[in-house]
Protein backbone atom coordinates (compact mmCIF):
# COMPACT_ATOMS: atom_id res chain seq x y z
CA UNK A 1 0.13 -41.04 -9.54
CA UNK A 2 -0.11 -38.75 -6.21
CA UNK A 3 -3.44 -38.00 -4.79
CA UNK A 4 -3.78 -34.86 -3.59
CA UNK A 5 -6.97 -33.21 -1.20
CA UNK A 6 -8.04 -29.93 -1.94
CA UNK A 7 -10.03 -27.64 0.47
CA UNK A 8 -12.52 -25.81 -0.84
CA UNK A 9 -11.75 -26.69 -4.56
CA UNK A 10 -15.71 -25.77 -5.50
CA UNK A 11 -14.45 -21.96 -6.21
CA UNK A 12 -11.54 -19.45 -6.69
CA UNK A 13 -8.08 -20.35 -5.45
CA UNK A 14 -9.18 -24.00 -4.31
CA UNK A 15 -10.98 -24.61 -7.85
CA UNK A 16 -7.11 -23.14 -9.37
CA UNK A 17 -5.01 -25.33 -7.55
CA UNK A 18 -7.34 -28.04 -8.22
CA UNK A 19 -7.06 -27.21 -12.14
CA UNK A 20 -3.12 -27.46 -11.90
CA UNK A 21 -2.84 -30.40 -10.29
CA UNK A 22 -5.38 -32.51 -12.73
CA UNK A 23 -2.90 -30.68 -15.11
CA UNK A 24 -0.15 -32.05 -13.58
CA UNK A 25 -0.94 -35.33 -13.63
CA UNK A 26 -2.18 -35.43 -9.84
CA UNK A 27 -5.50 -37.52 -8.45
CA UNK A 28 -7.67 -34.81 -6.87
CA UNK A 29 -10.04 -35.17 -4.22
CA UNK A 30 -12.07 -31.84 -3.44
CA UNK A 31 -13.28 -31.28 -0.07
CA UNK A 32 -16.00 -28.81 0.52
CA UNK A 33 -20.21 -28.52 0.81
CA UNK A 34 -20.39 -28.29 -2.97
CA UNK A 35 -19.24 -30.04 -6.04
CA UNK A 36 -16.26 -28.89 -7.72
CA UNK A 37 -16.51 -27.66 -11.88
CA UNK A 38 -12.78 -28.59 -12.52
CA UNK A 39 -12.15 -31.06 -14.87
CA UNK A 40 -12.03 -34.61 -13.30
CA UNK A 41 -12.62 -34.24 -9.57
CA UNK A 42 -13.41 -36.31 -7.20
CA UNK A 43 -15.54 -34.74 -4.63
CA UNK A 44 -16.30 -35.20 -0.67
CA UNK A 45 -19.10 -33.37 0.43
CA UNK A 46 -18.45 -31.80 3.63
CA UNK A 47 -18.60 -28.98 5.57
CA UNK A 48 -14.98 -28.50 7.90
CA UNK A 49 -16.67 -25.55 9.72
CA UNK A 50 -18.64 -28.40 11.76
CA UNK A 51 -16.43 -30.31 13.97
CA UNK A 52 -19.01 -32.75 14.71
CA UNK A 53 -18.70 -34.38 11.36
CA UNK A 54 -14.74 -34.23 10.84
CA UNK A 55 -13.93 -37.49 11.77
CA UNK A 56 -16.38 -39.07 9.19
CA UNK A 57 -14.98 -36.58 6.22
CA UNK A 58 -11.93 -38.29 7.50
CA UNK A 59 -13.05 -41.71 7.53
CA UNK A 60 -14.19 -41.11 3.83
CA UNK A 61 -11.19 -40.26 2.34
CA UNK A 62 -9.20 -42.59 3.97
CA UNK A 63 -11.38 -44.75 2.05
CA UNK A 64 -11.22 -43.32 -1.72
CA UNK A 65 -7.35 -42.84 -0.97
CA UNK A 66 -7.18 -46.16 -0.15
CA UNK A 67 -5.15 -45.45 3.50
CA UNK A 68 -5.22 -47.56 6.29
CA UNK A 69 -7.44 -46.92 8.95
C-alpha cells in the first residue's frame, strides 16, 4: 500500500486529492492546522507557514510512515 502526504487536505483541492487517493487504495496522511473530513485520514496537525516547527512536523511523520530517521 503507498502512503501518500497531503498538504492542506482539511479543504478544497487538498481534501479532493485526499478523497482519490483513499479511493485508490493509497494510505493518506493530511498535513495542515485542522483535521481533515475525508474518509479515513490520518492527520498531522501543523502549521507549514511557521518554520520554527517544520522539523518536528517532519520528525512526526517520519514516525507514522515508519521512515528512518
Amino acid at each position: 500500500m503507498d502512503t501518500v502526504v497531503v498538504t492542506g487536505a482539511s479543504a478544497g483541492i487538498g481534501a479532493a486529492i485526499a478523497a482519490r487517493f483513499l479511493k485508490d487504495g493509497a494510505r493518506v496522511i493530511n498535513v495542515s492546522r485542522r483535521p481533515s473530513p475525508v474518509g479515513d485520514v490520518s492527520n498531522v496537525q501543523a502549521d507549514l507557514t511557521r518554520l520554527d516547527t517544520l522539523d518536528a512536523t517532519v520528525s512526526e511523520l517520519r514516525e507514522r510512515i515508519g521512515a528512518p530517521g
